[in-house]
PDB file of N, CA and C in Angstrom:
ATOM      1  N   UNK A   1      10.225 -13.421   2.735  1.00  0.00           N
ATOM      2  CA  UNK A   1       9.107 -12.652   3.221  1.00  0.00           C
ATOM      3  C   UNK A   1       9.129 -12.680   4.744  1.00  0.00           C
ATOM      4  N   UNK A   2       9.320 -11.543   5.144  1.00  0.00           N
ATOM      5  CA  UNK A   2       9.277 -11.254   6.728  1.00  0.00           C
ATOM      6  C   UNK A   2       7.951 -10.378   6.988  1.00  0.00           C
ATOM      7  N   UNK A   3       7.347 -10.937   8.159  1.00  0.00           N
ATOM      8  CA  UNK A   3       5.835 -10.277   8.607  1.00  0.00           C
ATOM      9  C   UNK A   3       6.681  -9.314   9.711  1.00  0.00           C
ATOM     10  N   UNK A   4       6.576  -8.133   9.615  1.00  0.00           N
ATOM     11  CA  UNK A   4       7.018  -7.336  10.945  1.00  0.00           C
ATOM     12  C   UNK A   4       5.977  -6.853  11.422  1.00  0.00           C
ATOM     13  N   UNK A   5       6.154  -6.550  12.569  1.00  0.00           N
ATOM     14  CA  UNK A   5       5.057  -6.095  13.815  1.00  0.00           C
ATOM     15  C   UNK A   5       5.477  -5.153  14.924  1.00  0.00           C
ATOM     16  N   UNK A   6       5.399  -4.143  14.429  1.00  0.00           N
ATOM     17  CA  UNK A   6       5.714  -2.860  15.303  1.00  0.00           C
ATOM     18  C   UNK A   6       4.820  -2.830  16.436  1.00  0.00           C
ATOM     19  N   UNK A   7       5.354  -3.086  17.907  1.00  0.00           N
ATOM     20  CA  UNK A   7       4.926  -2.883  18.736  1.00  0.00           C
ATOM     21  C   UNK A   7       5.720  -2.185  19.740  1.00  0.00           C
ATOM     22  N   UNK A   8       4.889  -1.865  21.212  1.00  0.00           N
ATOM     23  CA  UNK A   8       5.126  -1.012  21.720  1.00  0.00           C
ATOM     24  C   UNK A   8       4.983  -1.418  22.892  1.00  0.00           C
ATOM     25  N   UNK A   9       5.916  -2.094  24.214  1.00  0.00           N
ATOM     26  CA  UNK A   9       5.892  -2.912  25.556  1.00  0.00           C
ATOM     27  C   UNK A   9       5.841  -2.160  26.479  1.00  0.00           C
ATOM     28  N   UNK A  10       6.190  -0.663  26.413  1.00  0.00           N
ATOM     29  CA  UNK A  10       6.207  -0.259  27.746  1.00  0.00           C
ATOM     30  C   UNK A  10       4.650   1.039  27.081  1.00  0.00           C
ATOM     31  N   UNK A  11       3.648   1.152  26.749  1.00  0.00           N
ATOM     32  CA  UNK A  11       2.298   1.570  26.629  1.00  0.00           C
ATOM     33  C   UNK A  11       1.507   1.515  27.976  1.00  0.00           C
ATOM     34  N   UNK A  12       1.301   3.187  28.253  1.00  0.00           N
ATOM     35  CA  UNK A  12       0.117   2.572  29.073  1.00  0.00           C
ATOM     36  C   UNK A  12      -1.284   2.513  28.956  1.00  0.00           C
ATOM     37  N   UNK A  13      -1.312   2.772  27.407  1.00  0.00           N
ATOM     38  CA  UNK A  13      -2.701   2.722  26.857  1.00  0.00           C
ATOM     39  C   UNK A  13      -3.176   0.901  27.119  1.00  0.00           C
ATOM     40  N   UNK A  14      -4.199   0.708  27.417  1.00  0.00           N
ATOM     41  CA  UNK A  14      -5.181  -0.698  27.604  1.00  0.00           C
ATOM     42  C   UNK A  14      -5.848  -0.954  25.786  1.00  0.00           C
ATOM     43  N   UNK A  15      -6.168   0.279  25.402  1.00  0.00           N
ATOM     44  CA  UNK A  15      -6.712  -0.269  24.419  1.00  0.00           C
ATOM     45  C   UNK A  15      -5.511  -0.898  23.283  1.00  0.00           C
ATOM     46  N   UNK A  16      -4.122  -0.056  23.210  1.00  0.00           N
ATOM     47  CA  UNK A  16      -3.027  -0.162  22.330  1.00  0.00           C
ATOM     48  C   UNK A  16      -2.920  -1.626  22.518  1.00  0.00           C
ATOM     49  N   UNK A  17      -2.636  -1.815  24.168  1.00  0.00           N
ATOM     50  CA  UNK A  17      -1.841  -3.339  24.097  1.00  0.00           C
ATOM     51  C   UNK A  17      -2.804  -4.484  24.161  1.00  0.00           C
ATOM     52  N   UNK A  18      -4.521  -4.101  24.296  1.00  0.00           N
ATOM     53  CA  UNK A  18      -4.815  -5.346  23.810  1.00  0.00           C
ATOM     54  C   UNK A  18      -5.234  -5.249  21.826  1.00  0.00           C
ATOM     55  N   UNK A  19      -4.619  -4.415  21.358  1.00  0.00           N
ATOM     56  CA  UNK A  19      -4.436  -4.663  20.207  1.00  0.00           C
ATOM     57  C   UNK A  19      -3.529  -5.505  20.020  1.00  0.00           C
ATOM     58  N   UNK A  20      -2.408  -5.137  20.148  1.00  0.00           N
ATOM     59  CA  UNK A  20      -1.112  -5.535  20.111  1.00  0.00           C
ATOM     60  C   UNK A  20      -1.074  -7.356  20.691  1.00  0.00           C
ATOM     61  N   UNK A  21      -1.591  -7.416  21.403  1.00  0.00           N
ATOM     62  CA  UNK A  21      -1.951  -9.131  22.021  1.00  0.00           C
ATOM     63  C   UNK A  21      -2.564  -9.659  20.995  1.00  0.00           C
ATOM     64  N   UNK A  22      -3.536  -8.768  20.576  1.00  0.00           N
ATOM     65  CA  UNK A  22      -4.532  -9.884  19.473  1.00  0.00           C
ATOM     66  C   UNK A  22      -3.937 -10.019  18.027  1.00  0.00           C
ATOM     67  N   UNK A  23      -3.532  -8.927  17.786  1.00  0.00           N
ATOM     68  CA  UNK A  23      -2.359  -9.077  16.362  1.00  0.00           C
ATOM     69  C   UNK A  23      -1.693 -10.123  16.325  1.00  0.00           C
ATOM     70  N   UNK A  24      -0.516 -10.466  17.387  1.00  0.00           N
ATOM     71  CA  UNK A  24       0.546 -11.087  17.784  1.00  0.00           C
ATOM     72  C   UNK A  24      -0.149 -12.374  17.782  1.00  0.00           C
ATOM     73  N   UNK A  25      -1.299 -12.705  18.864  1.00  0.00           N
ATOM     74  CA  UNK A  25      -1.480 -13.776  19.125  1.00  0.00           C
ATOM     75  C   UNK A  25      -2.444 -14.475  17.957  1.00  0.00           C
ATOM     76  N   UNK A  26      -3.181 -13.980  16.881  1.00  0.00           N
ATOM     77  CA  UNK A  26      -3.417 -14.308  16.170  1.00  0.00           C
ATOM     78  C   UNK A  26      -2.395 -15.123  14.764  1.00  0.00           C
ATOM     79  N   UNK A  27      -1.413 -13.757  14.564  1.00  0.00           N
ATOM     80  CA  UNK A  27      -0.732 -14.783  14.004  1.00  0.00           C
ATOM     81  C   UNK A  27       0.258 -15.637  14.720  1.00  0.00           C
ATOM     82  N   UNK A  28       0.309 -16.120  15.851  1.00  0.00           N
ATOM     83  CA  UNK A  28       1.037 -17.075  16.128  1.00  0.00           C
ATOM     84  C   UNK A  28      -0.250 -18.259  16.115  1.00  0.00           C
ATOM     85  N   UNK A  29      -1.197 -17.674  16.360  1.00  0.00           N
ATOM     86  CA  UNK A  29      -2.401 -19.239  16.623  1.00  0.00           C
ATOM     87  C   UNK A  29      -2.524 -19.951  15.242  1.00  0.00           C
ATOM     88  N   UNK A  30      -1.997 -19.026  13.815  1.00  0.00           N
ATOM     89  CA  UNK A  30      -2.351 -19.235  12.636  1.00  0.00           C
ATOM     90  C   UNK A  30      -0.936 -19.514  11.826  1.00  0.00           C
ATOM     91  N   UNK A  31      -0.135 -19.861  12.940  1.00  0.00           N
ATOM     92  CA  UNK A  31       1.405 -20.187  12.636  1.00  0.00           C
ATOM     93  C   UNK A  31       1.624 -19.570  11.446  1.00  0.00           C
ATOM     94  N   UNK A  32       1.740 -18.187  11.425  1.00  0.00           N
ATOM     95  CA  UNK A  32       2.473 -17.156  10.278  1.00  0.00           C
ATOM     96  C   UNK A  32       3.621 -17.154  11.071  1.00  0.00           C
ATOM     97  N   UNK A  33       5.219 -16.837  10.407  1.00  0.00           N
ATOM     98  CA  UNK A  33       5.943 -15.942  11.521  1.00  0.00           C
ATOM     99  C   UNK A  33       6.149 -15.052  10.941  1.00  0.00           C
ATOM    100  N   UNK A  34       6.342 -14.172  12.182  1.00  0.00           N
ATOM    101  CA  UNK A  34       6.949 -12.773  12.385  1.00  0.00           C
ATOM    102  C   UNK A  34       7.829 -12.167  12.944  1.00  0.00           C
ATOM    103  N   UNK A  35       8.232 -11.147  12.860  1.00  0.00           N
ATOM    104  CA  UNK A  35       9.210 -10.718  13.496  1.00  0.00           C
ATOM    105  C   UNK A  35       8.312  -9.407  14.393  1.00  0.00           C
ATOM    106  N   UNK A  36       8.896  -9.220  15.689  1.00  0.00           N
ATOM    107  CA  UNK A  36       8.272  -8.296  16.932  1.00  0.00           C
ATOM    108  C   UNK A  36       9.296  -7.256  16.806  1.00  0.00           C
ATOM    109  N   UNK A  37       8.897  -6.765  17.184  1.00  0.00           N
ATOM    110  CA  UNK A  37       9.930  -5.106  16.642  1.00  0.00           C
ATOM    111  C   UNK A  37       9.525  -4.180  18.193  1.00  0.00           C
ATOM    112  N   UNK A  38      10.333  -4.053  18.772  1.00  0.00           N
ATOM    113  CA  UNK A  38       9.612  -2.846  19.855  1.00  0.00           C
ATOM    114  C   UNK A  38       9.841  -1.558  19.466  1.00  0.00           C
ATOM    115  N   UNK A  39       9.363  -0.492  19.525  1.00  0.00           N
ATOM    116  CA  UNK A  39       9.587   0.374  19.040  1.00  0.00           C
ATOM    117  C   UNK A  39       9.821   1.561  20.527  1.00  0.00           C
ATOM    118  N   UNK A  40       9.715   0.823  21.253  1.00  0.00           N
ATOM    119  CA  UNK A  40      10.005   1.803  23.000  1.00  0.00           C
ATOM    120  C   UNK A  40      11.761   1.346  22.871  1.00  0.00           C
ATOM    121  N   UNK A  41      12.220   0.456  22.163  1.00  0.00           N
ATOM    122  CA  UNK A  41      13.577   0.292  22.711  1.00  0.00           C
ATOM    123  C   UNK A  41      14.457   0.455  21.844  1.00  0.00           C
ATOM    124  N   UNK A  42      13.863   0.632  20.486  1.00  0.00           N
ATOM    125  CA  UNK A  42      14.837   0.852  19.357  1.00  0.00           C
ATOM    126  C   UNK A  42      14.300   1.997  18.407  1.00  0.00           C
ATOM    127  N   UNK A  43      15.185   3.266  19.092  1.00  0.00           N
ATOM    128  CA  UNK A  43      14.758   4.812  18.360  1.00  0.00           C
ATOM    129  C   UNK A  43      14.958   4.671  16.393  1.00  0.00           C
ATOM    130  N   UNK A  44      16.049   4.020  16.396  1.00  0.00           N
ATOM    131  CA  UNK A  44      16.085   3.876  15.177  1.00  0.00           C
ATOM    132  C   UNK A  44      14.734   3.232  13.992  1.00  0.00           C
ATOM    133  N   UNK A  45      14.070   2.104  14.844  1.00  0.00           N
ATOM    134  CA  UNK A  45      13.217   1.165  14.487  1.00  0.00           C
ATOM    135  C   UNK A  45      11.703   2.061  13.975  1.00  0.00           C
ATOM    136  N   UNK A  46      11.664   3.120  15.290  1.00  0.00           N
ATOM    137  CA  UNK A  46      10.206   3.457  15.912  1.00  0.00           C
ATOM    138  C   UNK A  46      10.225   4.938  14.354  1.00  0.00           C
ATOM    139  N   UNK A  47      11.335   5.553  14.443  1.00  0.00           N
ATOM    140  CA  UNK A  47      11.324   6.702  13.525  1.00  0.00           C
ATOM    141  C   UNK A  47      11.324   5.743  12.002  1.00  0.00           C
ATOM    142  N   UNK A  48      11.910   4.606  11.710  1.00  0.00           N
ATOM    143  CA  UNK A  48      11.724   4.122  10.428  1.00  0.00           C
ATOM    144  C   UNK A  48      10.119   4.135   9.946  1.00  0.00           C
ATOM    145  N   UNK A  49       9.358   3.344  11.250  1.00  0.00           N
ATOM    146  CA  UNK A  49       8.047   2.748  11.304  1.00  0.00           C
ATOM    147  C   UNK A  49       7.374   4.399  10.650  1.00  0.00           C
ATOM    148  N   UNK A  50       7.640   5.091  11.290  1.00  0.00           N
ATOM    149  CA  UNK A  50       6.928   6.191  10.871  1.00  0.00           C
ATOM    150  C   UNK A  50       7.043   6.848   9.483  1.00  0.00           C
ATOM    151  N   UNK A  51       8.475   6.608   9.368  1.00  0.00           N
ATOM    152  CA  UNK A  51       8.427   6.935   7.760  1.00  0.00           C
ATOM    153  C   UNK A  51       7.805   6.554   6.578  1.00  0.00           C
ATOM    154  N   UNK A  52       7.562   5.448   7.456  1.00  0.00           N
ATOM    155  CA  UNK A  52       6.954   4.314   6.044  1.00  0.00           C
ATOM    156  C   UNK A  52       6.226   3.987   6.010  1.00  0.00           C
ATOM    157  N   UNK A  53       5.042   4.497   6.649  1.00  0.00           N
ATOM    158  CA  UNK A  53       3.575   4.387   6.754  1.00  0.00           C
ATOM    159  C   UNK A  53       3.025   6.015   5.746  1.00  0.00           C
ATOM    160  N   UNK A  54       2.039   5.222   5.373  1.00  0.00           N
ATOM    161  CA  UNK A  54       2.073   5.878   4.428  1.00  0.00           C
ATOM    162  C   UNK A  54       1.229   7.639   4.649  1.00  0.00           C
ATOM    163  N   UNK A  55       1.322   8.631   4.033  1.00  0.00           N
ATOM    164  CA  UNK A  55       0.789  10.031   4.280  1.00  0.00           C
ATOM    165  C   UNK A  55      -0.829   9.179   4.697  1.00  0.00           C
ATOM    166  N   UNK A  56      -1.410   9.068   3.551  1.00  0.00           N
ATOM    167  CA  UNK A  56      -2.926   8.927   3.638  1.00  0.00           C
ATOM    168  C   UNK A  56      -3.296   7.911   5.122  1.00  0.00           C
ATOM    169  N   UNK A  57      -2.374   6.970   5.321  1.00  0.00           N
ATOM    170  CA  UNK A  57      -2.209   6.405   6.652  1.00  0.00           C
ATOM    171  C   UNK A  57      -2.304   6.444   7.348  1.00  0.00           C
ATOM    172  N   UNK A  58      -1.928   7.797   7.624  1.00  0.00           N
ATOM    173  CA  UNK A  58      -1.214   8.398   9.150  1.00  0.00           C
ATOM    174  C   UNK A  58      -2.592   9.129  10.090  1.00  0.00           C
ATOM    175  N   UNK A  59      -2.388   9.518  11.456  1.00  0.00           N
ATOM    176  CA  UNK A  59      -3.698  10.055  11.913  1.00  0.00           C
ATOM    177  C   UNK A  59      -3.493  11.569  11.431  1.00  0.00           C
ATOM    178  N   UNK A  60      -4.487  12.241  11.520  1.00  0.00           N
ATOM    179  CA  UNK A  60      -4.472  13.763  11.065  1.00  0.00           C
ATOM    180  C   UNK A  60      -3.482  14.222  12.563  1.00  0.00           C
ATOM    181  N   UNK A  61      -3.675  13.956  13.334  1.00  0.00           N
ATOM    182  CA  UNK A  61      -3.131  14.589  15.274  1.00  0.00           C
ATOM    183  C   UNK A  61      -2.181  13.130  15.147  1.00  0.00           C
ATOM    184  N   UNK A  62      -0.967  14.032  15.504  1.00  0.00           N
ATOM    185  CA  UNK A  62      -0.157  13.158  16.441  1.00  0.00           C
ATOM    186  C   UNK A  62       0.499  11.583  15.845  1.00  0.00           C
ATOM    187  N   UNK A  63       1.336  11.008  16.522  1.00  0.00           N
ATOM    188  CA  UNK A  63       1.846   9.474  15.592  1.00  0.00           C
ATOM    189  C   UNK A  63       1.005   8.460  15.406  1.00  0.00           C
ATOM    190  N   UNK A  64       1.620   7.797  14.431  1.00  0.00           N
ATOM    191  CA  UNK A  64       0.322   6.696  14.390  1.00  0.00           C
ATOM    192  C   UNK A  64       1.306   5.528  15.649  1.00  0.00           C
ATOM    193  N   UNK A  65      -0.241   4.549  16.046  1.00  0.00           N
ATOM    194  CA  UNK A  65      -0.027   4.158  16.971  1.00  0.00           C
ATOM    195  C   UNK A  65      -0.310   2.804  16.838  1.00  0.00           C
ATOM    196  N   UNK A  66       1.249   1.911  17.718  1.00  0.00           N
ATOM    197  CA  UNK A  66       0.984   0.535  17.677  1.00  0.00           C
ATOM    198  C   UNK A  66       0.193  -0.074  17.682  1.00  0.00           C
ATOM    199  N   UNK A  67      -0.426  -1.235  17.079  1.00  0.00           N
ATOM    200  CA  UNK A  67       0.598  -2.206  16.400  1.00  0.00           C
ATOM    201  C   UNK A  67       0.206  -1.426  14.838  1.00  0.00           C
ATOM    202  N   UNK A  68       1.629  -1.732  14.014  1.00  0.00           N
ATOM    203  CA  UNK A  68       1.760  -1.415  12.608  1.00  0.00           C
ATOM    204  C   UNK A  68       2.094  -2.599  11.351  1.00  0.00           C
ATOM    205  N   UNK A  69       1.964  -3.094  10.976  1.00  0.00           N
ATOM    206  CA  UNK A  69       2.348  -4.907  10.344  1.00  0.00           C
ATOM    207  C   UNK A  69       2.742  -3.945   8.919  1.00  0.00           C
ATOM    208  N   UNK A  70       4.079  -4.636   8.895  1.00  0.00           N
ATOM    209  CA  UNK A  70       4.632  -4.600   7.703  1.00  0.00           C
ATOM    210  C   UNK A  70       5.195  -5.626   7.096  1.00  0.00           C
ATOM    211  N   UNK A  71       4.827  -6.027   5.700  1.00  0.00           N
ATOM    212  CA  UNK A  71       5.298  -7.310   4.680  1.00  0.00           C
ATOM    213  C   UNK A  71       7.250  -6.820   4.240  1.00  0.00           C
ATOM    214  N   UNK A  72       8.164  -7.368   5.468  1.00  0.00           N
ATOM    215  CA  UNK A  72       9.229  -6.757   4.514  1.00  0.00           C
ATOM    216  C   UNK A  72       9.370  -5.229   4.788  1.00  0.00           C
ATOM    217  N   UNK A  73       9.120  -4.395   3.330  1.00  0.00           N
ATOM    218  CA  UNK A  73       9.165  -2.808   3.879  1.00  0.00           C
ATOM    219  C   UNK A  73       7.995  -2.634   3.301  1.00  0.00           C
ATOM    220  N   UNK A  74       7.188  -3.109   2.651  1.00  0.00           N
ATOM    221  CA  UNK A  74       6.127  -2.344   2.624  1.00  0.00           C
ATOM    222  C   UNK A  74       5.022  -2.448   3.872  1.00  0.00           C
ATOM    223  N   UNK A  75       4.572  -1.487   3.936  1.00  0.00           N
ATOM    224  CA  UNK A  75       3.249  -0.892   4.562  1.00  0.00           C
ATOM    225  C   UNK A  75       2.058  -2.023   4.540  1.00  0.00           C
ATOM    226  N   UNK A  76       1.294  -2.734   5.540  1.00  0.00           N
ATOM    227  CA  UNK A  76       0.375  -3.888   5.332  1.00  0.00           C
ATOM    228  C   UNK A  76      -0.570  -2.982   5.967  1.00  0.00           C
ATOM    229  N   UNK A  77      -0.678  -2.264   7.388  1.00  0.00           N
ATOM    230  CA  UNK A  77      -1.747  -1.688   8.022  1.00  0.00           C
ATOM    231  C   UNK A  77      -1.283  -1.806   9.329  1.00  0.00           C
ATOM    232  N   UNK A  78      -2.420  -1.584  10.482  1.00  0.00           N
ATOM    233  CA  UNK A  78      -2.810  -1.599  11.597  1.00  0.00           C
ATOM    234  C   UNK A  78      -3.352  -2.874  12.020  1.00  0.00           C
ATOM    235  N   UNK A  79      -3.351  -2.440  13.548  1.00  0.00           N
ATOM    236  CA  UNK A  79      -4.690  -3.333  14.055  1.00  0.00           C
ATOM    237  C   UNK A  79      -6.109  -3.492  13.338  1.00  0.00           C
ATOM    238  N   UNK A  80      -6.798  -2.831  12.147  1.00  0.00           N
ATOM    239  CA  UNK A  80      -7.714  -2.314  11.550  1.00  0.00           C
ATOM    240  C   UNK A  80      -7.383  -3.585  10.216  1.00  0.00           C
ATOM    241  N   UNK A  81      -6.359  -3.467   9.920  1.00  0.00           N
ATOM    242  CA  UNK A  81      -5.772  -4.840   9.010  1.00  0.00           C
ATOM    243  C   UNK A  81      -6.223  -6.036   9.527  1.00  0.00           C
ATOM    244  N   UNK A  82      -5.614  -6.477  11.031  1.00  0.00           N
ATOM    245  CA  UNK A  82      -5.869  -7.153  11.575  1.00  0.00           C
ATOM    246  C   UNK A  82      -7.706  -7.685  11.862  1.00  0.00           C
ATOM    247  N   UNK A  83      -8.477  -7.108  11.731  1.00  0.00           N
ATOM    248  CA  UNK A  83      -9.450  -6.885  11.870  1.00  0.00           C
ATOM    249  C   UNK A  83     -10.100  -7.935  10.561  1.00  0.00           C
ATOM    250  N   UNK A  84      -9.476  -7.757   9.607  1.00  0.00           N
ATOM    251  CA  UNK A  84      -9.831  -7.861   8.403  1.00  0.00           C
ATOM    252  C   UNK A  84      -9.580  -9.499   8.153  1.00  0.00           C
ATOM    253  N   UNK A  85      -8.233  -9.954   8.286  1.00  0.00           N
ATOM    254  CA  UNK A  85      -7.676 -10.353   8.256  1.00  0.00           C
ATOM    255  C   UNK A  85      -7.766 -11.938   9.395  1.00  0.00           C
ATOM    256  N   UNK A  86      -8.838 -11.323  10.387  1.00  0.00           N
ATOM    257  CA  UNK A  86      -9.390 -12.395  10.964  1.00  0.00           C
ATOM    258  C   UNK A  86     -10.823 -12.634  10.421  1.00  0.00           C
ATOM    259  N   UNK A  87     -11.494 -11.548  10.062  1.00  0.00           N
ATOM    260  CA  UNK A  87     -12.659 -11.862   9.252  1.00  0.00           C
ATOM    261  C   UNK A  87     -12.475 -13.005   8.523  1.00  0.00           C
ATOM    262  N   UNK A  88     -11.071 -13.033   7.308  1.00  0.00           N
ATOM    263  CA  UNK A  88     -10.881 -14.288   6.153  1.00  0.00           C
ATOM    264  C   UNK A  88     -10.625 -15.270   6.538  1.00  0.00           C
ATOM    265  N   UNK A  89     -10.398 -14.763   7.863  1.00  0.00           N
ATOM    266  CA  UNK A  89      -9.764 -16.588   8.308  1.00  0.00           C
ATOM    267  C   UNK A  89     -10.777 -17.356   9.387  1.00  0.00           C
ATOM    268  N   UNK A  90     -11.425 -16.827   9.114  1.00  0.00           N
ATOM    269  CA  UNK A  90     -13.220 -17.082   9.925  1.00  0.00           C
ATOM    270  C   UNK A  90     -13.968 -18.028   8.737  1.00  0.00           C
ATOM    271  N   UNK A  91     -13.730 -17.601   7.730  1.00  0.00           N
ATOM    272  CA  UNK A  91     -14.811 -18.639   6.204  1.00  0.00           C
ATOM    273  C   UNK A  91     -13.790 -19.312   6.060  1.00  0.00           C
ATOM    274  N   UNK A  92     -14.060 -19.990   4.540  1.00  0.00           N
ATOM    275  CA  UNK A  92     -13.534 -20.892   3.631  1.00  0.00           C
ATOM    276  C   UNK A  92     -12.067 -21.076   3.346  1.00  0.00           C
ATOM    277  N   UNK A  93     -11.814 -19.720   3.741  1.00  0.00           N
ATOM    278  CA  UNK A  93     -10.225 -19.351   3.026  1.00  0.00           C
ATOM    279  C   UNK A  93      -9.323 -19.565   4.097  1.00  0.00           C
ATOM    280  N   UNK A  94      -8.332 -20.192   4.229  1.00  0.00           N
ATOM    281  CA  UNK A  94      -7.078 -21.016   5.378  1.00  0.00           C
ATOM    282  C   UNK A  94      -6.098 -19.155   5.447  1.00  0.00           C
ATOM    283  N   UNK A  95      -6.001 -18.944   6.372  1.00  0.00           N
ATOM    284  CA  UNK A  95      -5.185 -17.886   6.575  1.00  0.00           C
ATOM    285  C   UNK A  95      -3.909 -18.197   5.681  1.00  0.00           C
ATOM    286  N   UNK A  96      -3.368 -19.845   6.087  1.00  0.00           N
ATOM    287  CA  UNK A  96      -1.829 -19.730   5.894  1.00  0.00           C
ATOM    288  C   UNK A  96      -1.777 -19.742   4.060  1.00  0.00           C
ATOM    289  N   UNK A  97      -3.194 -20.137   3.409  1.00  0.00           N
ATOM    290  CA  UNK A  97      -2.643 -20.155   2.060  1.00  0.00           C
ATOM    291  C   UNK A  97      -2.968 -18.740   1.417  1.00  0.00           C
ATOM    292  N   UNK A  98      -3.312 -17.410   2.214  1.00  0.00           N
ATOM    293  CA  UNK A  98      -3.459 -16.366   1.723  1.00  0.00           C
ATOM    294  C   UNK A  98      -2.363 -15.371   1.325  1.00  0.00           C
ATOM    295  N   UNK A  99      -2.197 -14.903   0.261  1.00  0.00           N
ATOM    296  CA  UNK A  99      -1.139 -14.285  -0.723  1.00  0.00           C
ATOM    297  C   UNK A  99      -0.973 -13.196   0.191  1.00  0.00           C
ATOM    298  N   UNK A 100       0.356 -12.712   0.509  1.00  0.00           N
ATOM    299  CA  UNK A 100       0.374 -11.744   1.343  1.00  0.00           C
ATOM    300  C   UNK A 100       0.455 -10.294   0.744  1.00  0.00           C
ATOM    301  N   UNK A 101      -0.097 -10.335  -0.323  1.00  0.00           N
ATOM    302  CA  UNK A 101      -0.090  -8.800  -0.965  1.00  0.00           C
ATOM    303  C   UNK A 101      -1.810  -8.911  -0.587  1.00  0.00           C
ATOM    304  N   UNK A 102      -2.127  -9.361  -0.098  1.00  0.00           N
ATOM    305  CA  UNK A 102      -3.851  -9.579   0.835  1.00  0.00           C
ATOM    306  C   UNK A 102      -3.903  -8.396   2.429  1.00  0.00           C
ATOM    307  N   UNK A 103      -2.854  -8.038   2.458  1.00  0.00           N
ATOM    308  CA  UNK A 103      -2.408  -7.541   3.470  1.00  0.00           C
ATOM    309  C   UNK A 103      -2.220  -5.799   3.286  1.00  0.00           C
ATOM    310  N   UNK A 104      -2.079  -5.775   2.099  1.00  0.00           N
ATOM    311  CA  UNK A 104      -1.749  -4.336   1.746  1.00  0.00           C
ATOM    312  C   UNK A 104      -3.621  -4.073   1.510  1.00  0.00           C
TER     313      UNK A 104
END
């Protein structure tokens, strides 16, 4: 099981990259690993990411936009995942013993 994390280093959006910080730095504070993926430096990487997010996924305008977390190849979400995902690890429930089909 590989956590991937489509991100994006050269952004000059503020809101993208402090997504992208809090994704990242969350799961490193919650010692998951992952793998960082840039998607500014690897054309091959950035057009996969897009394929495989899913139709209902995607924005109505334009690409969807970093960060993207994928379990492996499937599809986990967004920063919006992320969101979620710190909610559970706020109560009772230990991030690291959460089933990662929790993610989809």
């Amino acid at each position: 099981m590989v956590i991937k994390v489509y991100i994006a280093s050269s952004t000059g959006s503020v809101a993208v990259k402090k997504h992208q910080q809090a994704v990242v730095g969350f799961l490193e504070a919650n010692r998951i690993s992952f793998q960082e993926i840039d998607i500014t430096m690897l054309e091959e990487q950035r057009l996969w990411m897009y394929r495989n997010i899913p139709r209902d996924k995607k924005p109505e305008k334009g690409n969807p936009l970093p960060p993207q977390i994928f379990n492996e190849d499937r599809y986990c979400g967004s920063e919006f995942t992320y969101s979620f995902l710190k909610f559970l690890s706020t109560g009772s429930i230990q991030m690291r013993s959460l089933p990662v089909y929790v993610l989809h």
